[in-house]
Protein backbone atom coordinates (compact mmCIF):
# COMPACT_ATOMS: atom_id res chain seq x y z
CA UNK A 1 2.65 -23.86 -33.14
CA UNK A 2 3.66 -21.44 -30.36
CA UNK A 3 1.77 -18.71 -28.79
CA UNK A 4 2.56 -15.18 -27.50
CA UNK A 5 1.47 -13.92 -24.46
CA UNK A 6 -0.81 -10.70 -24.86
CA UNK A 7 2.13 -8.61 -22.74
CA UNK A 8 2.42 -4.63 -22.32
CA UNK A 9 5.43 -3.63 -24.74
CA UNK A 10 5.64 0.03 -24.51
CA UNK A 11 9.71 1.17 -22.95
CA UNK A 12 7.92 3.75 -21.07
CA UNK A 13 5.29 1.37 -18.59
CA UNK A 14 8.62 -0.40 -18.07
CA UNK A 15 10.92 2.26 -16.91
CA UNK A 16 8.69 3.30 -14.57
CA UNK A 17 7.29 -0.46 -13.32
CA UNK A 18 10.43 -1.77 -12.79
CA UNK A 19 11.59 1.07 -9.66
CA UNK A 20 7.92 1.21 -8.57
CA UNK A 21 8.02 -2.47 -8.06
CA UNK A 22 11.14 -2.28 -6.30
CA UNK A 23 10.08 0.80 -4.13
CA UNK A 24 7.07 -1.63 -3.48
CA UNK A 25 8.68 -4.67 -2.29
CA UNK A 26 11.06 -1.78 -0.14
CA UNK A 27 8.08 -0.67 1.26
CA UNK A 28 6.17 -3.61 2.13
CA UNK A 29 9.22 -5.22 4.32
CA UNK A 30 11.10 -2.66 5.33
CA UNK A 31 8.66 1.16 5.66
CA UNK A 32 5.11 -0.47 6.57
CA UNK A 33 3.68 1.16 3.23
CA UNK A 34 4.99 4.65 3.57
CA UNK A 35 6.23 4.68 -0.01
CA UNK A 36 4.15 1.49 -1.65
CA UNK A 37 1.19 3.97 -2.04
CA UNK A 38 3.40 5.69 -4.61
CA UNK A 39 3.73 2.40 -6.87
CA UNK A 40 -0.16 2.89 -8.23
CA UNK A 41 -0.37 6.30 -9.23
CA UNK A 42 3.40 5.99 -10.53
CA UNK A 43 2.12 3.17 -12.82
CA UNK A 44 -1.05 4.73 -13.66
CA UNK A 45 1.49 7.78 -15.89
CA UNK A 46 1.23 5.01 -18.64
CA UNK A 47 -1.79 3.18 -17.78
CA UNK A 48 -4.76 3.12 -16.03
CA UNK A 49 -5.01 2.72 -12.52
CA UNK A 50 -7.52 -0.32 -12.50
CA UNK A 51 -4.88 -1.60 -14.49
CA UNK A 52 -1.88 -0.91 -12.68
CA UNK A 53 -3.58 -2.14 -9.23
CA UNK A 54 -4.20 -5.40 -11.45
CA UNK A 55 -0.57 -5.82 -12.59
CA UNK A 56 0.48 -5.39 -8.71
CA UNK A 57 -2.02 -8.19 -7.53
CA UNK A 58 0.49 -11.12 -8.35
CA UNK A 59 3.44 -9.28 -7.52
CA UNK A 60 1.76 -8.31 -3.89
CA UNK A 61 0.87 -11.86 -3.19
CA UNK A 62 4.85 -12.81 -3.03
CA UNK A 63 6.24 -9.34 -1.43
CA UNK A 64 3.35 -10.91 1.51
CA UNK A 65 3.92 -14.41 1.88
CA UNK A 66 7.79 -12.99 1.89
CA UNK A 67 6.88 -10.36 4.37
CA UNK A 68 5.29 -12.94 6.66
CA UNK A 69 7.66 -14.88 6.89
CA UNK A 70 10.51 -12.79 7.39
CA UNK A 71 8.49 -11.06 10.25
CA UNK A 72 6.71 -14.10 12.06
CA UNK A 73 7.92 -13.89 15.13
CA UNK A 74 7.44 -10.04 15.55
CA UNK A 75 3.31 -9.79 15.03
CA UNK A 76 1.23 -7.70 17.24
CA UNK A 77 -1.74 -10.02 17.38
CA UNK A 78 -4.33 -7.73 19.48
CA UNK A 79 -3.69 -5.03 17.15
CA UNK A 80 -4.00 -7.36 14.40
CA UNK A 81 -7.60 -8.74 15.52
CA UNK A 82 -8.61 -4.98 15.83
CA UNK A 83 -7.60 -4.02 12.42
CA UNK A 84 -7.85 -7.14 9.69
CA UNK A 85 -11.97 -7.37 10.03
CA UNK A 86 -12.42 -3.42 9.77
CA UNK A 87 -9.99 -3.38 6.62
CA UNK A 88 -12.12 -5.96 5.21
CA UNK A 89 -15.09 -3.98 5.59
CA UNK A 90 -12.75 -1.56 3.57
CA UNK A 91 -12.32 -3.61 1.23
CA UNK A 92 -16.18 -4.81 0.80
CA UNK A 93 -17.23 -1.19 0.55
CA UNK A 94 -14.81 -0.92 -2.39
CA UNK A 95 -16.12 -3.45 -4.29
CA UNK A 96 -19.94 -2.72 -4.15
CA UNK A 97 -18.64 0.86 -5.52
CA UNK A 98 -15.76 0.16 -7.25
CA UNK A 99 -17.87 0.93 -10.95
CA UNK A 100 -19.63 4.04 -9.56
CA UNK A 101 -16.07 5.88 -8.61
CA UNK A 102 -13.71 8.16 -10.19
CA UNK A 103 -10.60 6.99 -8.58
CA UNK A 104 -8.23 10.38 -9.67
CA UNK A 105 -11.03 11.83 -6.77
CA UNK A 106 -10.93 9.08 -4.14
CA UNK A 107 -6.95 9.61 -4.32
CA UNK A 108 -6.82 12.92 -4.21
CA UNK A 109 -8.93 12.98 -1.05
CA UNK A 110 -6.74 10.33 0.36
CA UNK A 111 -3.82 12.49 -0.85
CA UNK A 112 -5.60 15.61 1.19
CA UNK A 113 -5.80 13.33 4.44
CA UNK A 114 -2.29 12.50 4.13
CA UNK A 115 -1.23 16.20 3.97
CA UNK A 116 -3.53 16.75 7.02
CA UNK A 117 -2.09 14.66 8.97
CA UNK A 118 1.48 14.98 8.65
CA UNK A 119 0.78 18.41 9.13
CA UNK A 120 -0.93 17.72 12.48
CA UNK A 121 2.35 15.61 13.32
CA UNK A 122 4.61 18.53 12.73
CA UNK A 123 2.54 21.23 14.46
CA UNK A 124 2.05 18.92 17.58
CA UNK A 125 4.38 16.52 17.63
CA UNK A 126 3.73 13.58 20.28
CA UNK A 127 5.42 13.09 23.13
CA UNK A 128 6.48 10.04 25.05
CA UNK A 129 3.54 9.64 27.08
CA UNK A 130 0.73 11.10 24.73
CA UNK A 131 -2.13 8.92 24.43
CA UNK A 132 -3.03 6.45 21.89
CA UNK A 133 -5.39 7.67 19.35
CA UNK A 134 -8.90 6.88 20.05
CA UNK A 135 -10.34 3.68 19.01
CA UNK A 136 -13.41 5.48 17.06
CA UNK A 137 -10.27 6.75 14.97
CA UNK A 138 -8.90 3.62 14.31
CA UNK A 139 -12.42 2.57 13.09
CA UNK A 140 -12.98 5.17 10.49
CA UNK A 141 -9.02 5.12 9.16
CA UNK A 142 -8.91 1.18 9.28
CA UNK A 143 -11.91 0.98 7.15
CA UNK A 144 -10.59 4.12 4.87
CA UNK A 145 -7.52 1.94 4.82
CA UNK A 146 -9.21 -0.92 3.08
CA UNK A 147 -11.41 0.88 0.99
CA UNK A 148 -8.54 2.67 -0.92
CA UNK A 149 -6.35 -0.18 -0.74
CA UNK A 150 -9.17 -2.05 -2.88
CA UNK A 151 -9.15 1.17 -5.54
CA UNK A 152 -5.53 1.66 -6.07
CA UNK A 153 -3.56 0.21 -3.59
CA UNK A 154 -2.94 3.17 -1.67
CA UNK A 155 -4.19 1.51 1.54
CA UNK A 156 -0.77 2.54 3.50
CA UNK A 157 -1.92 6.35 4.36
CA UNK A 158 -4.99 5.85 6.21
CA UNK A 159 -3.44 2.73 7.96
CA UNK A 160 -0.21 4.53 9.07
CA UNK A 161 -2.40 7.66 10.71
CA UNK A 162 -3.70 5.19 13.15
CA UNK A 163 -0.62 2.85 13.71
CA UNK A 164 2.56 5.06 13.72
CA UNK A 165 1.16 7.04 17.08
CA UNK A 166 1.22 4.07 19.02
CA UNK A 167 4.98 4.35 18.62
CA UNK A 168 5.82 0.52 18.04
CA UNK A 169 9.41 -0.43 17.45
CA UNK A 170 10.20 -0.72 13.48
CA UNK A 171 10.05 -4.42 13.40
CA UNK A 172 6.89 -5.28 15.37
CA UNK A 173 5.00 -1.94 13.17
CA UNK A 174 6.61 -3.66 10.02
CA UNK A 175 5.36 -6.98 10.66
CA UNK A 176 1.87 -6.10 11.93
CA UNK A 177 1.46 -4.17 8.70
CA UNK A 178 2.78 -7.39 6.49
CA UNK A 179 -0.18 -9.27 8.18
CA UNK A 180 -2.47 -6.59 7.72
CA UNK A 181 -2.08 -5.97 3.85
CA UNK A 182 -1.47 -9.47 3.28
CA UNK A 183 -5.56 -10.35 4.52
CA UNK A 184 -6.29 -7.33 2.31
CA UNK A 185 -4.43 -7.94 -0.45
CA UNK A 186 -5.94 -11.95 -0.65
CA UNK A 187 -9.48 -10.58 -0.01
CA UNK A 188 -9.23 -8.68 -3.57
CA UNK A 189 -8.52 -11.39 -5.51
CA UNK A 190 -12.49 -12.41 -6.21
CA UNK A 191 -13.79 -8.91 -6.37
CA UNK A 192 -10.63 -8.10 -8.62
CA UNK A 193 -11.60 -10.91 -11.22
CA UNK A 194 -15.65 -10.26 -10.77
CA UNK A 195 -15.03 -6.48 -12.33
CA UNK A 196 -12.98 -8.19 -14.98
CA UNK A 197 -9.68 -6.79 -13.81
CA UNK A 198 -7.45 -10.14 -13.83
CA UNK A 199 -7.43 -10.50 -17.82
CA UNK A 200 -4.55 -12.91 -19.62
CA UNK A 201 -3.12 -9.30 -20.44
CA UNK A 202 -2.68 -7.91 -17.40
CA UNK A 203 -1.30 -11.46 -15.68
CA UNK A 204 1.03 -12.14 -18.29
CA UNK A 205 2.76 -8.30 -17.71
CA UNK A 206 2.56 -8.97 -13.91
CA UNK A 207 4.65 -12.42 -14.14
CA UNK A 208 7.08 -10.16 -16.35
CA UNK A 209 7.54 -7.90 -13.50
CA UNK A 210 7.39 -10.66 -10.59
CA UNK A 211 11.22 -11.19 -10.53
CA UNK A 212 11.39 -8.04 -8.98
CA UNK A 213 9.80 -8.87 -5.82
CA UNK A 214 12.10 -10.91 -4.12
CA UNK A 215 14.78 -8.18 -4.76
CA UNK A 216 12.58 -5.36 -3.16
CA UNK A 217 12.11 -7.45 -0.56
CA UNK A 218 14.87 -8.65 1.12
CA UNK A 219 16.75 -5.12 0.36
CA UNK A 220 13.50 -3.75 2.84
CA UNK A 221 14.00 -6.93 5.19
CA UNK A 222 17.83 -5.91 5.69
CA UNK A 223 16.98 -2.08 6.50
CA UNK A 224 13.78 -2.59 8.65
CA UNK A 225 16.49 -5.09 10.69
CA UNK A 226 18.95 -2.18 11.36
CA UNK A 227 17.66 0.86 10.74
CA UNK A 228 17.32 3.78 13.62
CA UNK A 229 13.56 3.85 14.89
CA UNK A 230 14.08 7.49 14.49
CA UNK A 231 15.11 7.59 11.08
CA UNK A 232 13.02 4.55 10.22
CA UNK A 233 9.71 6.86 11.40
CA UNK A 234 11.01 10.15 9.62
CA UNK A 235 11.26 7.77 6.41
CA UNK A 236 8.05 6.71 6.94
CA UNK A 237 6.30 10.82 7.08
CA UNK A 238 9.06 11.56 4.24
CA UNK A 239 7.13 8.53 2.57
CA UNK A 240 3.41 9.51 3.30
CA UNK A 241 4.20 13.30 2.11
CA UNK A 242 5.51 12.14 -1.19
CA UNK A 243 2.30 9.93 -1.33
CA UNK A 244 0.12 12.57 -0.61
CA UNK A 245 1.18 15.27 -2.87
CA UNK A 246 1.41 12.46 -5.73
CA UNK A 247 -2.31 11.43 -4.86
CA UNK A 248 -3.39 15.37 -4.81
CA UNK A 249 -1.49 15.97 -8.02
CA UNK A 250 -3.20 12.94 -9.46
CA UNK A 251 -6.94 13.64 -8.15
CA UNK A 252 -7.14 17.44 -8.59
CA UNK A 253 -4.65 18.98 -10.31
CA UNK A 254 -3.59 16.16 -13.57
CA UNK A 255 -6.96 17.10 -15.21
């Protein structure tokens, strides 16, 4: 007697799982999430996004214990211990609220954010001795940054406001981020099988897809190792403006 896993089948989830998955596993070792906030909403043009930030919880888990590891000797640990316990809160607020939301309007407001500040970027660019943004900032967008993480894990936006004006060098911004998400990421799995989210459906398409990570990540491991800070940050805005106009698209103007 054999059984069949309960998978997804349709072509369509699959031609556009497999590049998000890549872009993911890009993004989470090589551009600090400037394009991994695409991967939900890409997804969620065949299914749902609770269930496309289900499918990605496996897949995730490996891109971060890869992440960590190719990045352990490059953490920021003070930022670190400023940022992992507010994401958390993120993350907490998320899941007391998760069944009262309509997530197409929590990403488009993240999507208007994202606009907003890239625009703010352009019209005043930094120099090389502006000041760090506040810490009051980093409270609010650290905590943002968790909270949408949790809903569609489009936690990179928020995140990246605070982070990429501090101008660290690619590697030590890349691997800071690897230990954020990766506290995140693990904090979700409870909440994420409490709302009934991690179902034998869901899993079964996820270990499907899981192949995929490795690949993603060590073609973001080699860039982040020799790419241009300047090019690596202009990837990164190039990455949160693709983001945000997906997440607007998807919150206000899809209906």
């Amino acid at each position: 007697m054999t059984t069949t896993l309960p998978l997804i089948t349709d072509w369509q989830f699959y031609a556009i799982a497999v590049p998000a998955v890549l872009l993911m596993g890009i993004s989470k070792s090589g551009f600090g999430s400037g394009f991994g906030s695409l991967v939900v909403p890409m997804m969620a043009l065949t299914v749902t996004v609770p269930q496309a930030a289900a499918i990605m919880m496996p897949i995730l888990f490996v891109m971060d214990i890869m992440g960590l590891a190719a990045f352990r000797r490059h953490f920021d640990w003070q930022l670190i211990r400023f940022l992992v316990p507010l994401g958390l809160v993120g993350t907490l607020v998320g899941t007391l609220s998760f069944k009262l939301l309509d997530t197409r309007l929590v990403a488009g407001i993240v999507g208007i954010f994202t606009l907003l500040f890239l625009a703010q970027r352009l019209a005043f660019p930094p120099g090389p001795n502006s000041p760090h943004p506040p810490k009051w900032v980093g409270v609010i967008l650290t905590v943002t940054s968790g909270f949408t993480s949790f809903v569609s894990h489009a936690g990179g936006p928020p995140i990246n406001a605070y982070v990429l004006p501090m101008r660290l060098p690619p590697i030590v911004f890349t691997a800071t981020m690897a230990v954020f998400f990766f506290v995140i990421n693990l904090s979700k799995w409870v909440p994420y099988a409490w709302l009934g989210l991690l179902d034998l459906r869901n899993m079964s398409t996820s270990l499907v897809l899981l192949p995929l990570a490795p690949v993603g990540v060590w073609i973001g491991v080699r860039m982040a190792k020799r790419i241009d800070p300047v090019l690596f940050y202009r990837l990164v805005y190039l990455g949160m403006f693709l983001t945000g106009a997906k997440l607007v698209w998807d919150g206000f103007l899809s209906r």
